[in-house]
N, C-alpha and C. Protein backbone atom coordinates (compact mmCIF):
# COMPACT_ATOMS: atom_id res chain seq x y z
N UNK A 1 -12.86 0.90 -1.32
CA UNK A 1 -11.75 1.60 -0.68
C UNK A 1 -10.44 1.33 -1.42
N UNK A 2 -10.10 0.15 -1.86
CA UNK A 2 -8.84 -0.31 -2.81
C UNK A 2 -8.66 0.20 -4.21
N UNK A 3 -9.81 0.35 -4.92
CA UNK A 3 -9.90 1.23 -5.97
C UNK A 3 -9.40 3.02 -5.63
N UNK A 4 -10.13 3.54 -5.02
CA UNK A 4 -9.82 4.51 -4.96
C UNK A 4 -8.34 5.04 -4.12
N UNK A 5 -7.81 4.06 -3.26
CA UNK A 5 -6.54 4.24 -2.91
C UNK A 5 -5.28 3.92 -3.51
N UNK A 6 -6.26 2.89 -4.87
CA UNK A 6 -4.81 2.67 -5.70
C UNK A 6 -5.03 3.44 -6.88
N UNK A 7 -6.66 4.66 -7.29
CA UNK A 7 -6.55 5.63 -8.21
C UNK A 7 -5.18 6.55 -7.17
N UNK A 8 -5.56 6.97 -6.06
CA UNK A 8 -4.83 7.87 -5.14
C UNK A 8 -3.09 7.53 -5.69
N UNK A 9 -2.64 6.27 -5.37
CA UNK A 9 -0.92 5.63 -5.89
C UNK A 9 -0.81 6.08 -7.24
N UNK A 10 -1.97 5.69 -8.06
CA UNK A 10 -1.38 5.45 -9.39
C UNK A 10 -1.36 7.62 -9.75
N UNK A 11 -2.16 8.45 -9.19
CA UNK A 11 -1.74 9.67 -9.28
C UNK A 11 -0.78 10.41 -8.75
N UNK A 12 -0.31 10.03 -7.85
CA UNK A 12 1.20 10.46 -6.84
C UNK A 12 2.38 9.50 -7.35
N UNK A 13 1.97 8.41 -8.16
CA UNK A 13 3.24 7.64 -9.06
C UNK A 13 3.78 8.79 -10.26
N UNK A 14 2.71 9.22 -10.97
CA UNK A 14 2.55 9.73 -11.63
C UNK A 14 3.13 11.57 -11.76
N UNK A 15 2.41 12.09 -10.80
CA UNK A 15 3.57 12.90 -10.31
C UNK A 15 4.64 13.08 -9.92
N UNK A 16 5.24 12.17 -9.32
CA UNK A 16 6.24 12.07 -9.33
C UNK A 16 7.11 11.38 -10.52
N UNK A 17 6.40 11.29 -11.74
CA UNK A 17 7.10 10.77 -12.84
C UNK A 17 8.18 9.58 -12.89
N UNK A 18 7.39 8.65 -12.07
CA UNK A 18 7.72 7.44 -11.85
C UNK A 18 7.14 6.11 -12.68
N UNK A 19 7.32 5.18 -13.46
CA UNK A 19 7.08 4.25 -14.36
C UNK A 19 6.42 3.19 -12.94
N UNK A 20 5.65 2.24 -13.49
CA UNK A 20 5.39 1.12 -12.25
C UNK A 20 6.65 0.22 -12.38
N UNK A 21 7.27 0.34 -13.03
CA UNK A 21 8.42 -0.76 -13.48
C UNK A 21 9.56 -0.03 -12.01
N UNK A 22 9.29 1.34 -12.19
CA UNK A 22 10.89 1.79 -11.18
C UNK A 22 10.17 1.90 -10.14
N UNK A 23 9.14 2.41 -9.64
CA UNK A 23 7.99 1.94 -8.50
C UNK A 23 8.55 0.25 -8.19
N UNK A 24 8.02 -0.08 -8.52
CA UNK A 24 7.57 -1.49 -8.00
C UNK A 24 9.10 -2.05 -7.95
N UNK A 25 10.11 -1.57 -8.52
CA UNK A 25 11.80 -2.41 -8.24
C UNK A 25 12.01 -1.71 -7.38
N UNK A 26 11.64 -0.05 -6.57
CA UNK A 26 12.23 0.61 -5.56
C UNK A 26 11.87 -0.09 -4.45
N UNK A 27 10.29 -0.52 -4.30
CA UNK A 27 9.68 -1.68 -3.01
C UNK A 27 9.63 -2.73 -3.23
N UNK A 28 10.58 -3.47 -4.16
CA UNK A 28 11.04 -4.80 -4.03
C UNK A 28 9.54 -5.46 -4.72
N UNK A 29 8.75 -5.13 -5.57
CA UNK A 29 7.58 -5.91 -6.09
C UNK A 29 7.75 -6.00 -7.03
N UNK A 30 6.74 -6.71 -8.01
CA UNK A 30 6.91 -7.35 -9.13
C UNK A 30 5.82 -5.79 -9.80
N UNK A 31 6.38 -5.50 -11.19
CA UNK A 31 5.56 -4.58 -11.94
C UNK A 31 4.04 -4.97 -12.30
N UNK A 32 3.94 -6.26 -12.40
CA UNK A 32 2.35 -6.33 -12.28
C UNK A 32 1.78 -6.45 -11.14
N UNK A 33 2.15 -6.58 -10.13
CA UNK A 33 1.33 -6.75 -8.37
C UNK A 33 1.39 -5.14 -8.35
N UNK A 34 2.15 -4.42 -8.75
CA UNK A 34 1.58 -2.97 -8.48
C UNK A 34 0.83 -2.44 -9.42
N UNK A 35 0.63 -3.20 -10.37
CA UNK A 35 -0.72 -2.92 -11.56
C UNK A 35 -1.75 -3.05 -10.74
N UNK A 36 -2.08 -4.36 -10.15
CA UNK A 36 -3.04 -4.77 -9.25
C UNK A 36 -3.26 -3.99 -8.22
N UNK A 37 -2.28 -3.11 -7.62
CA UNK A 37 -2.65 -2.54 -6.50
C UNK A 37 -3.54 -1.26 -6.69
N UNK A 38 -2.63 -0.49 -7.73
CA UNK A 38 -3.61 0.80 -8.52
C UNK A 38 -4.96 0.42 -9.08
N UNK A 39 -5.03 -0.52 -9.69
CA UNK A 39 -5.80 -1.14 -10.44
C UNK A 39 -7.32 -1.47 -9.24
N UNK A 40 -6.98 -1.70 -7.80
CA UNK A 40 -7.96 -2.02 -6.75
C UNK A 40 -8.02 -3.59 -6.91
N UNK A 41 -7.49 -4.55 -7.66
CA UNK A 41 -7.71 -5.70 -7.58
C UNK A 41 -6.91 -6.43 -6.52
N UNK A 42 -5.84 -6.16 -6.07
CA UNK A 42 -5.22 -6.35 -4.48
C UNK A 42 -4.68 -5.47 -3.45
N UNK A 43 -4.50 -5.57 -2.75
CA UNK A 43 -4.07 -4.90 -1.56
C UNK A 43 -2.32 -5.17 -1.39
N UNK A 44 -1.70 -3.85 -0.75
CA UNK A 44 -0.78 -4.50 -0.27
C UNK A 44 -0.69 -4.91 1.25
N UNK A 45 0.64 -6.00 1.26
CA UNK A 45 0.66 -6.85 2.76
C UNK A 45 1.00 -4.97 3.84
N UNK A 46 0.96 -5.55 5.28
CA UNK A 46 1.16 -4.46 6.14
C UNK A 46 2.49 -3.76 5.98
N UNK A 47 3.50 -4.53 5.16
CA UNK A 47 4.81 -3.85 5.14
C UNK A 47 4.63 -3.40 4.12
N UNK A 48 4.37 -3.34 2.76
CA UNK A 48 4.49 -2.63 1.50
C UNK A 48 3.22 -1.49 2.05
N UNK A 49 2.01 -1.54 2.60
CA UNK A 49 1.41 -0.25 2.75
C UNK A 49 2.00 0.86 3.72
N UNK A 50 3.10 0.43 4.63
CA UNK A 50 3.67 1.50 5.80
C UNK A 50 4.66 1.60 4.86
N UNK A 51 5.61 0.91 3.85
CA UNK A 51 6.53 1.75 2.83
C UNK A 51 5.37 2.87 2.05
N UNK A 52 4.39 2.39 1.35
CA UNK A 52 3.79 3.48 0.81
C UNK A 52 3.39 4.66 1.73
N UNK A 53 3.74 4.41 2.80
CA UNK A 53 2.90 5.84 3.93
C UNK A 53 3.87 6.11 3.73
N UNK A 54 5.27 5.63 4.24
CA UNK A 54 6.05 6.44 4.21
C UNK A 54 6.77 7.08 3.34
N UNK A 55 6.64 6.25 2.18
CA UNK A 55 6.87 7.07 0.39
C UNK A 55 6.44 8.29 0.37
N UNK A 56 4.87 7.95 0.50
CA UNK A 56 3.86 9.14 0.22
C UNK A 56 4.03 10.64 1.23
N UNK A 57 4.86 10.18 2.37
CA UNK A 57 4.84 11.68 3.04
C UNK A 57 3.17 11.23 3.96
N UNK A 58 2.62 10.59 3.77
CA UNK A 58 1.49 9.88 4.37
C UNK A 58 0.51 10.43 3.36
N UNK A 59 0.33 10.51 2.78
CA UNK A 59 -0.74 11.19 1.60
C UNK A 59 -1.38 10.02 1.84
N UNK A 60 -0.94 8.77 1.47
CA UNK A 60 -1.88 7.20 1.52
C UNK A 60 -1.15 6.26 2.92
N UNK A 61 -2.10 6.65 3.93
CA UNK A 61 -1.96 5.49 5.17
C UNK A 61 -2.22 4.18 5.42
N UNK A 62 -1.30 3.32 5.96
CA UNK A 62 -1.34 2.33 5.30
C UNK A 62 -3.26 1.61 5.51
N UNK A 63 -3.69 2.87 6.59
CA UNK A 63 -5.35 2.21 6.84
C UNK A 63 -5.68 2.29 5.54
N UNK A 64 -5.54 2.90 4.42
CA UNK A 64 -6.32 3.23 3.33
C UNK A 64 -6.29 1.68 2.15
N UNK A 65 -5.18 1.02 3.05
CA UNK A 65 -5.33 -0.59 2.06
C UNK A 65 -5.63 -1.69 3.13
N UNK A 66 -5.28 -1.76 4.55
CA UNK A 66 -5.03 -2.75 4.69
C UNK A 66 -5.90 -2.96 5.70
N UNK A 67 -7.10 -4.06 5.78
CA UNK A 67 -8.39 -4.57 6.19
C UNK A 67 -8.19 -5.94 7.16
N UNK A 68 -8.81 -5.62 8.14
CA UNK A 68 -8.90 -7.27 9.34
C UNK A 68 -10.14 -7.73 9.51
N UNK A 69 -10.32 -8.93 8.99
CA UNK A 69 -11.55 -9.55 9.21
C UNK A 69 -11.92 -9.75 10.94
N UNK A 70 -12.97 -9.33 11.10
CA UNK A 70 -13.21 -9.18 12.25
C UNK A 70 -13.74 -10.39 12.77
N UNK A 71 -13.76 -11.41 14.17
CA UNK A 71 -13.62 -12.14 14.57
C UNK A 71 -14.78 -12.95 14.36
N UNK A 72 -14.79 -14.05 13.63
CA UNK A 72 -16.18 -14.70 13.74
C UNK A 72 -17.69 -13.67 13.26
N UNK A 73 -17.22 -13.41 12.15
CA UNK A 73 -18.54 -12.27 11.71
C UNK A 73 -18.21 -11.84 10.13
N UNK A 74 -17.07 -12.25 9.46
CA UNK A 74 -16.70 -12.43 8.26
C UNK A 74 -16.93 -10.60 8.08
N UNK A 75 -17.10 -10.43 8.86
CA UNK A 75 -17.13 -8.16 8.62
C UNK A 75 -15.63 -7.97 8.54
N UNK A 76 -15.17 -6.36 7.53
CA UNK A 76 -13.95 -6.73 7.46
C UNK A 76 -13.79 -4.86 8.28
N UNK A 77 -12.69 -4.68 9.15
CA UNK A 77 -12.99 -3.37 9.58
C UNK A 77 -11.19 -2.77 9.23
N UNK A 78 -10.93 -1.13 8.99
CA UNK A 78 -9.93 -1.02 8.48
C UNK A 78 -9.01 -0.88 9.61
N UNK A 79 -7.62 -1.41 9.74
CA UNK A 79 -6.58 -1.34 10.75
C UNK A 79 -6.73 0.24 11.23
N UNK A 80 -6.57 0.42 12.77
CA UNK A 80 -6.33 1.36 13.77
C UNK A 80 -4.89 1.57 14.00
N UNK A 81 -4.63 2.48 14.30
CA UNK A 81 -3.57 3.33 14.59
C UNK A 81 -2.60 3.34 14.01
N UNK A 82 -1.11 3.62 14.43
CA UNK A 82 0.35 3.76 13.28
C UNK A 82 0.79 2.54 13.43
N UNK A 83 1.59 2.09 12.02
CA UNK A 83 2.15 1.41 11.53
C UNK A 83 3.87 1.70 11.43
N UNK A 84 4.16 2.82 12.09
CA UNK A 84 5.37 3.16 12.32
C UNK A 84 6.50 2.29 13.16
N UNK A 85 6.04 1.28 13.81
CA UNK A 85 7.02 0.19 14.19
C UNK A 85 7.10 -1.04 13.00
N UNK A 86 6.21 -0.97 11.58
CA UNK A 86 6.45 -2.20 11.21
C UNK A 86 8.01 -1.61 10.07
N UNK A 87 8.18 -0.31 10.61
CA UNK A 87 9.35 -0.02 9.80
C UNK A 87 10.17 -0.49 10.31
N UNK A 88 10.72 -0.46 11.49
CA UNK A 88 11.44 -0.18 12.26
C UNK A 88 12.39 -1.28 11.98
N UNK A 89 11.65 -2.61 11.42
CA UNK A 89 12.37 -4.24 11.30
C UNK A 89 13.19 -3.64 9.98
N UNK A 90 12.79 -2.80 8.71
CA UNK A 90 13.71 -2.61 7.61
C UNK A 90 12.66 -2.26 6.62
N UNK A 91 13.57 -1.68 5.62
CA UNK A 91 12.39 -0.94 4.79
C UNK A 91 12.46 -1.92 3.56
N UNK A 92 13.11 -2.88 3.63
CA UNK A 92 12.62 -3.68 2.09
C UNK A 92 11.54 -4.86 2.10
N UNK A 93 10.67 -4.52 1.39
CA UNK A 93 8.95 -5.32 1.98
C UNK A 93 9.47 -6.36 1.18
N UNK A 94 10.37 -6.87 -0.18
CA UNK A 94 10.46 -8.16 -0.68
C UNK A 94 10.72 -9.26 0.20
């Protein structure tokens, strides 16, 4: 699921003719943690994926990165519903 949601970033970065360098200084990250994110080798935390929903116009929700290990069963299942209050605290995820 992280692979293909960070092929999904790294093609809507792209269209929009955005560098990861001006990406990643607009959401307060470091240019290689958003290598990693396109790349599928990490995830972002719950606040950098509700900035990307809300970057994206929702094209990428933040369910499409961000995973909860489910209780005593090491299963990991993807977050339910909106993430529209974790804006609400401020939009800079650094």
């Amino acid at each position: 699921m992280q692979q293909a949601a960070g092929e999904r970033l790294t093609k809507w970065r792209e269209d929009k003719k955005l560098t990861q360098s001006e990406l990643a200084a607009k959401w307060g990250v470091s240019q290689p943690f958003l290598s990693q994110i396109e790349n599928g080798s990490r995830s972002p935390n719950l606040k950098l994926a509700a900035v990307i929903e809300r970057d994206t116009d929702g094209d990428l929700t933040a369910t499409s990165w961000v995973t909860l290990e489910r209780e005593g069963t090491g299963e990991s299942s993807a977050v339910a519903g909106s993430v529209s209050g974790v804006m609400e605290e401020g939009a800079h995820v650094g």
